[in-house]
C-alpha atoms as a PDB file:
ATOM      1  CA  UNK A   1     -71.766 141.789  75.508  1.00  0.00           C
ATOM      2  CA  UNK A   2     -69.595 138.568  76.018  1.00  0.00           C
ATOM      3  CA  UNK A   3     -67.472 139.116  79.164  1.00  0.00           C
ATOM      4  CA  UNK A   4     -65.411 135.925  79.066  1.00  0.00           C
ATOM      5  CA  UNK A   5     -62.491 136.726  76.630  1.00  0.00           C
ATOM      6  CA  UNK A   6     -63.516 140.696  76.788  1.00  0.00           C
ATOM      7  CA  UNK A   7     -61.145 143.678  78.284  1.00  0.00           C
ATOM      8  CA  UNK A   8     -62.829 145.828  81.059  1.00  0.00           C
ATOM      9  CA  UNK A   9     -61.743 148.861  82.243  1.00  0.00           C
ATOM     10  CA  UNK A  10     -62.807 149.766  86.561  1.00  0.00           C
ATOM     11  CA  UNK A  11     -62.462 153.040  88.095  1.00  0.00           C
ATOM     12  CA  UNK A  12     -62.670 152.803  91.813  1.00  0.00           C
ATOM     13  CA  UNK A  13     -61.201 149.572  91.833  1.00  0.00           C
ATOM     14  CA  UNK A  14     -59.427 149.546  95.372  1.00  0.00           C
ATOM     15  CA  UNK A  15     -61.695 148.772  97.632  1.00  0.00           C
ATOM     16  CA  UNK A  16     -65.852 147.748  97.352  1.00  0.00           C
ATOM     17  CA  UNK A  17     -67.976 147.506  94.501  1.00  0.00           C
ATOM     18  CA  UNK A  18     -65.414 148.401  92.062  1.00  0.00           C
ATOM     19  CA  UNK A  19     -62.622 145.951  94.012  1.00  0.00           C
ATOM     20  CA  UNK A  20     -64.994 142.730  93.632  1.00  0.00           C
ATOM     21  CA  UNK A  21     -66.470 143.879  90.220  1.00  0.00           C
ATOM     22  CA  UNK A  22     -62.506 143.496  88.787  1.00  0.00           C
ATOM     23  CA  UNK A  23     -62.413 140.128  90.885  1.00  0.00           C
ATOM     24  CA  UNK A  24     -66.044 139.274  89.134  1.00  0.00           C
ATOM     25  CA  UNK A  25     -64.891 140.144  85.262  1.00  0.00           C
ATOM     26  CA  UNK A  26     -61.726 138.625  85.938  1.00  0.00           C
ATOM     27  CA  UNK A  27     -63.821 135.128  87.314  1.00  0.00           C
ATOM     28  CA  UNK A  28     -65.663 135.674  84.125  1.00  0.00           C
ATOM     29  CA  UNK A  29     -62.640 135.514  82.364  1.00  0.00           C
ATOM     30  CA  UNK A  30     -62.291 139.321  81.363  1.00  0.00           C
ATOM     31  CA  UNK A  31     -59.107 141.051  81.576  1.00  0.00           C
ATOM     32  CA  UNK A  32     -59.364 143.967  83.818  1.00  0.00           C
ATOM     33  CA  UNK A  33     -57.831 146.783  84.263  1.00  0.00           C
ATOM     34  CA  UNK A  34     -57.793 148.141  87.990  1.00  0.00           C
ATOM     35  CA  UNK A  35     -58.062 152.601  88.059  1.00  0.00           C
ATOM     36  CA  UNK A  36     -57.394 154.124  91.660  1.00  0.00           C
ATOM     37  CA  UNK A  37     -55.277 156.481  93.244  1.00  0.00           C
ATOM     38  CA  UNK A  38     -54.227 154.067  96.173  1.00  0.00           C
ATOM     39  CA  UNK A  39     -51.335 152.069  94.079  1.00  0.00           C
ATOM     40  CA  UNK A  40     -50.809 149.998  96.344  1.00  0.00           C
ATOM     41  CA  UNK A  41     -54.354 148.435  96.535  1.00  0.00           C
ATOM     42  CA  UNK A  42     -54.410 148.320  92.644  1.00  0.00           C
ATOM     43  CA  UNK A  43     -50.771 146.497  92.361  1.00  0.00           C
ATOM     44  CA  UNK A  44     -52.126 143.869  95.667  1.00  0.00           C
ATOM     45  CA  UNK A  45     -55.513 143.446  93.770  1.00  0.00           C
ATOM     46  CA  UNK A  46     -53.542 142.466  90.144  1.00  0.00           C
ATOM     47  CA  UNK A  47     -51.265 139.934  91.734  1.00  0.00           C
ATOM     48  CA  UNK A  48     -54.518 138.209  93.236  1.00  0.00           C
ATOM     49  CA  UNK A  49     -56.188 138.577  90.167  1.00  0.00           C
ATOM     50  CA  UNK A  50     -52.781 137.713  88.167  1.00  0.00           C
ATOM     51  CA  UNK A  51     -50.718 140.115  85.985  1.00  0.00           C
ATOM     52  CA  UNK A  52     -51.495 138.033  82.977  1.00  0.00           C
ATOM     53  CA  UNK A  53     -55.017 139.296  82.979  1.00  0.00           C
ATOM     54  CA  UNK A  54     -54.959 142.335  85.140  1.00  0.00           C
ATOM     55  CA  UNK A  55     -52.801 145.689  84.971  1.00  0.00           C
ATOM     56  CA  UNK A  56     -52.982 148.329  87.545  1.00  0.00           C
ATOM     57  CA  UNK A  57     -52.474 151.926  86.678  1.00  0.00           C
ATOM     58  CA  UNK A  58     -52.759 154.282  89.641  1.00  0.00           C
ATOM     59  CA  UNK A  59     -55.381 157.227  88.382  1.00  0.00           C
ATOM     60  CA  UNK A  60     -56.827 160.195  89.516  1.00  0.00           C
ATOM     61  CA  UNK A  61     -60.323 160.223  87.799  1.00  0.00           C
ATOM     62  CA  UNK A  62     -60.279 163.630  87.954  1.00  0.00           C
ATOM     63  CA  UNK A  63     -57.361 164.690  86.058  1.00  0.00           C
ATOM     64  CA  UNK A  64     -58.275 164.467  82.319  1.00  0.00           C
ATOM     65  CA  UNK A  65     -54.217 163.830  81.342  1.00  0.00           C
ATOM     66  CA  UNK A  66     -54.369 161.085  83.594  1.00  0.00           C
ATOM     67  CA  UNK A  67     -57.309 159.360  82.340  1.00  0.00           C
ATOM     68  CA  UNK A  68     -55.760 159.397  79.095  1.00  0.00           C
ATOM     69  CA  UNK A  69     -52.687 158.299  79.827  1.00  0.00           C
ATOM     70  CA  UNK A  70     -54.509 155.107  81.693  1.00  0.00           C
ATOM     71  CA  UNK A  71     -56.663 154.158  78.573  1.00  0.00           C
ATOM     72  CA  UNK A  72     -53.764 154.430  76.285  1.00  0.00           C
ATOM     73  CA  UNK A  73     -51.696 152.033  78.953  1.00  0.00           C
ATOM     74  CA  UNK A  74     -54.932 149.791  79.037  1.00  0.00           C
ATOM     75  CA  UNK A  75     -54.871 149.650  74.804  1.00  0.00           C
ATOM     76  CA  UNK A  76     -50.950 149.231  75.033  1.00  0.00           C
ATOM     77  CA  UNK A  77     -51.524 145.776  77.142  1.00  0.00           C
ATOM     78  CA  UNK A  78     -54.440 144.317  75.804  1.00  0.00           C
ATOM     79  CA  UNK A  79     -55.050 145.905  72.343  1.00  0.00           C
ATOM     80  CA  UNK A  80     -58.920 146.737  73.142  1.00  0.00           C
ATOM     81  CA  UNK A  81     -61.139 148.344  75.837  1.00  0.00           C
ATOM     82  CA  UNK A  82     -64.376 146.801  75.801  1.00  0.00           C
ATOM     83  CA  UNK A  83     -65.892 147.593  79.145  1.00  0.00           C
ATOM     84  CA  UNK A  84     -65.931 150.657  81.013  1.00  0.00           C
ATOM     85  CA  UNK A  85     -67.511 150.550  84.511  1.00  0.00           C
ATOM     86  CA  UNK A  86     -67.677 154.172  86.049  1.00  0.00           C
ATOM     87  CA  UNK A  87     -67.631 153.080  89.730  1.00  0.00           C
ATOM     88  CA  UNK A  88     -65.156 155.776  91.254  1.00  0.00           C
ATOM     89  CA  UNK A  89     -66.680 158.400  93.570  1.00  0.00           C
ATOM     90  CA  UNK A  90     -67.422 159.967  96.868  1.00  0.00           C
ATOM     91  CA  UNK A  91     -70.151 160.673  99.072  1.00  0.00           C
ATOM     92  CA  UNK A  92     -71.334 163.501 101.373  1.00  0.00           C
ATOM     93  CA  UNK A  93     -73.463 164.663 104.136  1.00  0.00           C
ATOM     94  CA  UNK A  94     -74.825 167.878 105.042  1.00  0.00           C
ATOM     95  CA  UNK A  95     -77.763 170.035 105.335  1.00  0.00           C
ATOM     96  CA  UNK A  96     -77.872 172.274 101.568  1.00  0.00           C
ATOM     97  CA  UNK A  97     -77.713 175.381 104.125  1.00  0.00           C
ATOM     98  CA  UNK A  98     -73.718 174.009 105.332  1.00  0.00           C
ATOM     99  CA  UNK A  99     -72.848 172.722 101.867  1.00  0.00           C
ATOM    100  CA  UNK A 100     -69.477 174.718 101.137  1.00  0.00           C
ATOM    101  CA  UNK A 101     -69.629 175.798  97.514  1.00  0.00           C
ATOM    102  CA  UNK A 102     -66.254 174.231  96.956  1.00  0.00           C
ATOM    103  CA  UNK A 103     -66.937 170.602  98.590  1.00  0.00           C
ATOM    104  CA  UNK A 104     -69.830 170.371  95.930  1.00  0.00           C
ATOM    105  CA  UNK A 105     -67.869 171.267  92.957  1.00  0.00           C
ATOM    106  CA  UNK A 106     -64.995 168.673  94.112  1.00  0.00           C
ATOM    107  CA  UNK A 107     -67.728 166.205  94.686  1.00  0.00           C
ATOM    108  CA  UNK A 108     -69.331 166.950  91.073  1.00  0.00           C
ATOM    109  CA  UNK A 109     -66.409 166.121  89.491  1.00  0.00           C
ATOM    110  CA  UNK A 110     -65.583 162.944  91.223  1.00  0.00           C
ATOM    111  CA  UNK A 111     -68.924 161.871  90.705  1.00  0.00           C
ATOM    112  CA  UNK A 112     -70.160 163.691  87.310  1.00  0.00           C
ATOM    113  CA  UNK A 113     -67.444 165.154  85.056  1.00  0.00           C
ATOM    114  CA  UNK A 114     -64.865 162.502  85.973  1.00  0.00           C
ATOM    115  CA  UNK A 115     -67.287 159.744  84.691  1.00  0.00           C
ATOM    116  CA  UNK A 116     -67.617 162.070  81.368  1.00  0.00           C
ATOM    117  CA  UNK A 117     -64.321 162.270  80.939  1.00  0.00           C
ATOM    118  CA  UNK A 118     -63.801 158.707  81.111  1.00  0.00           C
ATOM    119  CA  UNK A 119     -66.603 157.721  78.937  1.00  0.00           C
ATOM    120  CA  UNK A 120     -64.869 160.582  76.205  1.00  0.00           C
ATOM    121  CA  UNK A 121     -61.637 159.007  76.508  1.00  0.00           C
ATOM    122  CA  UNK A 122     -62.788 155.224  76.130  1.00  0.00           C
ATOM    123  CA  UNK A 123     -65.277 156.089  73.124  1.00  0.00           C
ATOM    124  CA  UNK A 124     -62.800 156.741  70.341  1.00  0.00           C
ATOM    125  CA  UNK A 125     -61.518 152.805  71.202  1.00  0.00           C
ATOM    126  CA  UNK A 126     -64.638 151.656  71.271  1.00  0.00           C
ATOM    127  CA  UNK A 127     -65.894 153.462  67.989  1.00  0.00           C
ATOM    128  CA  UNK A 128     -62.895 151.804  66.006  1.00  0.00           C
ATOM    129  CA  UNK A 129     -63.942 148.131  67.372  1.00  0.00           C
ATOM    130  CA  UNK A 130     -67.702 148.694  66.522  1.00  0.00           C
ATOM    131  CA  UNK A 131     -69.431 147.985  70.080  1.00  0.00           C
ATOM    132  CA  UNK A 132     -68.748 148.170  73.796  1.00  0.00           C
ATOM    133  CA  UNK A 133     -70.205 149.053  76.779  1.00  0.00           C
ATOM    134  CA  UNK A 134     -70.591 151.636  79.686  1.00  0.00           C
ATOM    135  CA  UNK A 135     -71.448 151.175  83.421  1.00  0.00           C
ATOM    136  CA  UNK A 136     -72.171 154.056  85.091  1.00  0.00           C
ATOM    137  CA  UNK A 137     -72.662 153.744  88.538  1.00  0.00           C
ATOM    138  CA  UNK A 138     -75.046 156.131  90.862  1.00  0.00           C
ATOM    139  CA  UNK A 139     -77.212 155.322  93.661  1.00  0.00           C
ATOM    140  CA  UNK A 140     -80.339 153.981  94.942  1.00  0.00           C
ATOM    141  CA  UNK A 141     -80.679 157.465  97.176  1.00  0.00           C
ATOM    142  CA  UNK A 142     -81.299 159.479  93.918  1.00  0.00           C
ATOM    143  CA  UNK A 143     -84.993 157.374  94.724  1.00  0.00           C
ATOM    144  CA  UNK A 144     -85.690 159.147  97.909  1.00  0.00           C
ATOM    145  CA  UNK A 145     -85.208 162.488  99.235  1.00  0.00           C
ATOM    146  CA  UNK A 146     -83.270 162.344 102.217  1.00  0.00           C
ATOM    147  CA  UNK A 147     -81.950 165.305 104.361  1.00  0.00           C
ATOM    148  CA  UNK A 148     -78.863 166.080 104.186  1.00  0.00           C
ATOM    149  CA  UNK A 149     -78.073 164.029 101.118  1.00  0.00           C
ATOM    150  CA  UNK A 150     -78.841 167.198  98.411  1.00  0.00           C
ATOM    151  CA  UNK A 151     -75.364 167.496  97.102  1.00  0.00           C
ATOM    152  CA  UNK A 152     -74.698 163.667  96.425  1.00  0.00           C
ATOM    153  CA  UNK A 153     -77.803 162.916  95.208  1.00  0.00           C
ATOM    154  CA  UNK A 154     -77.952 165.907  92.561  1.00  0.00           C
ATOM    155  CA  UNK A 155     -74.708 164.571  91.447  1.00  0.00           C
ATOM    156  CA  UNK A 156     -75.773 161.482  91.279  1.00  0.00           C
ATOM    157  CA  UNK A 157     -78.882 161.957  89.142  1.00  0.00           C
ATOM    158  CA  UNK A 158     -76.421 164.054  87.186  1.00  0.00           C
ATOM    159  CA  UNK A 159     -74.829 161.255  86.799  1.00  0.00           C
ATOM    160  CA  UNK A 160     -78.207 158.796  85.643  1.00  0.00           C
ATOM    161  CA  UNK A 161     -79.373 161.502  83.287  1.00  0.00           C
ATOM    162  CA  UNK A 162     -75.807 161.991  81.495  1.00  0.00           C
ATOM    163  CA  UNK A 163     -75.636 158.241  81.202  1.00  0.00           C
ATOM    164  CA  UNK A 164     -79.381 158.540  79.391  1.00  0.00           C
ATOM    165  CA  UNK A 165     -79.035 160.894  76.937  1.00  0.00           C
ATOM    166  CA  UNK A 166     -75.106 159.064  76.203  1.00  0.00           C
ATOM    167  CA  UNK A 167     -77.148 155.355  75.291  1.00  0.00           C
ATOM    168  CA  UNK A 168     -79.621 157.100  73.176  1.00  0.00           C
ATOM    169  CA  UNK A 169     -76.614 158.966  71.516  1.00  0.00           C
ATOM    170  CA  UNK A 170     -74.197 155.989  71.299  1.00  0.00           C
ATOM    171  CA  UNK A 171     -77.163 153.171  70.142  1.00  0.00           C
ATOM    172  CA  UNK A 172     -76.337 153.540  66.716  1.00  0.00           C
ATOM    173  CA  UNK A 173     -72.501 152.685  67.443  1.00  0.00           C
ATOM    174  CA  UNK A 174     -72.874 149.605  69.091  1.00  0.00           C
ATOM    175  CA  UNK A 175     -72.630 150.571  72.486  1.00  0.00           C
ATOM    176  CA  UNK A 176     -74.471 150.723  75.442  1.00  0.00           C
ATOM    177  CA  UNK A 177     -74.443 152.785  78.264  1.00  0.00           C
ATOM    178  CA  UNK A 178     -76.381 151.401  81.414  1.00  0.00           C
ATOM    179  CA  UNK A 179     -76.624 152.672  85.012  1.00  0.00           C
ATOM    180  CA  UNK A 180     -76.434 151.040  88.110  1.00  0.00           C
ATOM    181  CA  UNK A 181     -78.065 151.491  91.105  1.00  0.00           C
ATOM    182  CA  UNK A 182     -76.674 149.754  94.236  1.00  0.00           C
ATOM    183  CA  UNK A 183     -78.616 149.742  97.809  1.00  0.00           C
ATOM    184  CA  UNK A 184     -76.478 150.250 100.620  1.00  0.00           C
ATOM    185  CA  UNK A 185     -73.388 148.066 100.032  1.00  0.00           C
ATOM    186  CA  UNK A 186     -70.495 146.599 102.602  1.00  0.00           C
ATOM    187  CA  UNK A 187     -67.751 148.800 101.963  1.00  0.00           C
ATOM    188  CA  UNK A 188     -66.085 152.038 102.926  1.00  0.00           C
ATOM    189  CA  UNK A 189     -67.760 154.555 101.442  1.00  0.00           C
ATOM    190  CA  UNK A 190     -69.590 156.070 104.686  1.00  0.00           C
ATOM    191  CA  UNK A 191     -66.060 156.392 106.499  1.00  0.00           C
ATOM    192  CA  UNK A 192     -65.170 158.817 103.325  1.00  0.00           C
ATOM    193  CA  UNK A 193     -67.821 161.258 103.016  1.00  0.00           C
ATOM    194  CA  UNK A 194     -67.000 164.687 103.209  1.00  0.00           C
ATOM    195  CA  UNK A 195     -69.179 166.383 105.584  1.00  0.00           C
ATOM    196  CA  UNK A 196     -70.290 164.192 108.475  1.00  0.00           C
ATOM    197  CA  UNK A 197     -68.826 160.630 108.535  1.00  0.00           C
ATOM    198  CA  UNK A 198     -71.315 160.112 111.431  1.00  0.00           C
ATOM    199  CA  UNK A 199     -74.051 161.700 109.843  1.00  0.00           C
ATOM    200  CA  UNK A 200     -73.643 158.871 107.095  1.00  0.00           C
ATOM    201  CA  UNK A 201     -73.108 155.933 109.866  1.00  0.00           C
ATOM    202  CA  UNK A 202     -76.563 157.123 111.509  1.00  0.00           C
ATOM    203  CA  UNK A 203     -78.870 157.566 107.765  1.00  0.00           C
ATOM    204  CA  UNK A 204     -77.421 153.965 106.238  1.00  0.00           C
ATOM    205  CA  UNK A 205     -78.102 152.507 110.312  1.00  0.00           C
ATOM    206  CA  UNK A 206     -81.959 154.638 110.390  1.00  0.00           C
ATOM    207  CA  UNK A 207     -82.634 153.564 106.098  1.00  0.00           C
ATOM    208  CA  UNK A 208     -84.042 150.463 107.074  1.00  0.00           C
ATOM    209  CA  UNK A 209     -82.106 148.613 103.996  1.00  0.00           C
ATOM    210  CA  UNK A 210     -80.395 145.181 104.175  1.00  0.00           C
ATOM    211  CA  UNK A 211     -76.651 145.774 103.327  1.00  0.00           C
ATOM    212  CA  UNK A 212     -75.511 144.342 100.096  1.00  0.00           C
ATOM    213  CA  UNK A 213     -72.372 142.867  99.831  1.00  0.00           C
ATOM    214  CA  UNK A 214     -70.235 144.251  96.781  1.00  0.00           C
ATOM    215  CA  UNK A 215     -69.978 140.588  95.242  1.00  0.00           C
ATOM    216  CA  UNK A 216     -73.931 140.680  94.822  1.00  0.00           C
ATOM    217  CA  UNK A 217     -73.588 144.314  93.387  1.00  0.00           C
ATOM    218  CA  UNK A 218     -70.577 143.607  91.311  1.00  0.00           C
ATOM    219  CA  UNK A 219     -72.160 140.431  89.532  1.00  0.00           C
ATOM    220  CA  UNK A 220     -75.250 142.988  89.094  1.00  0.00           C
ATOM    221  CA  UNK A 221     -72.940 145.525  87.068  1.00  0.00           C
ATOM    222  CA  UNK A 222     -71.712 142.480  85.218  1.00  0.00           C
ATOM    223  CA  UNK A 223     -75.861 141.017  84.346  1.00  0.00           C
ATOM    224  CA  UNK A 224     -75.577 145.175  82.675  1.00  0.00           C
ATOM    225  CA  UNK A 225     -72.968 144.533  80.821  1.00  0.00           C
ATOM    226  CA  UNK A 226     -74.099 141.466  79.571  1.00  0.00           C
ATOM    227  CA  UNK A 227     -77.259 142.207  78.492  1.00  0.00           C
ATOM    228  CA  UNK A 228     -77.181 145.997  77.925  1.00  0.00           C
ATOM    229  CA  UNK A 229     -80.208 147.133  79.409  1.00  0.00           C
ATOM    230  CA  UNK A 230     -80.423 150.776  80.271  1.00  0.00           C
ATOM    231  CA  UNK A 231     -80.149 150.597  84.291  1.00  0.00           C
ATOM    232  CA  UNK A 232     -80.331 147.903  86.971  1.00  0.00           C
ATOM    233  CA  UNK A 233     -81.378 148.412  90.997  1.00  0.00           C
ATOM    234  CA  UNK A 234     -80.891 146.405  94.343  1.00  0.00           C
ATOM    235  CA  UNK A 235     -83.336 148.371  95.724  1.00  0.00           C
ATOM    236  CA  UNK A 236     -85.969 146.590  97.317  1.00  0.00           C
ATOM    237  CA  UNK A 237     -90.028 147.065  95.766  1.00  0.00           C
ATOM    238  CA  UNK A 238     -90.659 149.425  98.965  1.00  0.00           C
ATOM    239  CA  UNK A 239     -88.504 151.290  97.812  1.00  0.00           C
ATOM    240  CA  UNK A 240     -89.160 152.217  94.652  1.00  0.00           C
ATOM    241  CA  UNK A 241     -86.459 149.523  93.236  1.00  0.00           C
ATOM    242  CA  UNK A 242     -87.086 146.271  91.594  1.00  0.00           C
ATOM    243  CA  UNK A 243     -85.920 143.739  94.411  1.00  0.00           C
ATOM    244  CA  UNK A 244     -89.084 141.759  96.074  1.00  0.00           C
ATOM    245  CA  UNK A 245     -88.860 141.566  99.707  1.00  0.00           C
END
């Protein structure tokens, strides 16, 4: 898909990957539409961008009515939604044996429903215009099996497998669904974990990975877009991804 000219809709987009993918689409001469519950990120992040091109609509992910009420303000502005880029969500660490029942379902859906709802409520736009396209984003530690990672990694492969079975579902309406999946990345994602925030310090510090910075990652999500292949990595070949050393 074209991005220059195109509307594209981030979740996450307050900070990190989803934060520089906006700035990225926007460069590429998208409009964008920034999703986030920090407003005031979201509002800072549109002025840069400029409120021409960019509209910020504060959004919990995880409340359906919200979610809603965000595509219908993204249609409102710009007429179309041609881009959605699932980026919100949350990690955690902890051995399976201290995972509380309830921390898992909040992080499923963050990380696996919200993402479904999302998709649901951009589709029916999409449909109408005849194509579009879906970035899910889920993570290169679905590709290993570290401990103390079980309950963000299952919802992350949750996450790859919905987005599978939604591009073989979808193909025959013109749009693609495609799944990222980003190495360890410059932003603040280990300070948010639920479980142990130095738990997550000490297995990014121990993986032996490079840090990506969320430019590289967000121009990555925007190759997907473009060419609407089923999943991209920056994983390196050691790894199991597809980035040489």
């Amino acid at each position: 898909m074209e991005i220059n000219g195109a509307t594209v809709l981030v979740t996450g987009a307050s900070s990190g990957i989803g934060a520089a993918t906006a700035r990225a689409a926007a460069g590429a001469g998208a409009r964008v539409v920034l999703l986030a519950r920090r407003e005031e990120r979201i509002r800072r992040l549109a002025a840069e961008i400029g409120e021409r091109v960019a509209l910020a609509v504060p959004c919990d992910v995880t409340d359906h009515a919200q979610v809603a009420a965000a595509v219908e303000a993204a249609v409102g502005k710009f007429g179309r939604v041609d881009v959605l880029v699932n980026n919100a969500g949350q990690g955690m660490v902890a051995p399976l044996e201290d995972t509380g029942p309830d921390d898992f379902r909040a992080l499923l859906e963050l990380n696996l429903v919200a993402p479904l709802v999302t998709m649901q409520a951009v589709l029916p736009v999409m449909r109408r215009q005849g194509a579009g396209a879906v970035v899910n984003v889920s993570s290169g530690i679905t590709w290993s099996s570290l401990p103390g990672s079980g309950a963000y990694s299952a919802s992350k492969a949750g996450l790859q497998k919905l987005s599978d079975i939604a591009r073989a579902e979808l193909a025959g309406a013109g749009i693609a669904v495609s799944v990222m999946f980003p190495s360890i990345t410059e932003s603040e994602f280990a300070g948010t974990v639920r479980g142990s925030v130095e738990g997550a310090l000490e297995m990014e510090s121990s993986s032996g990975l490079r840090r990506q910075s969320a430019k590289d990652t967000a121009e990555v999500i925007l190759d997907l877009v473009r060419s609407g292949a089923q999943q991209a990595d920056l994983l390196p070949e050691e790894y199991g991804g597809t980035v040489k050393s």
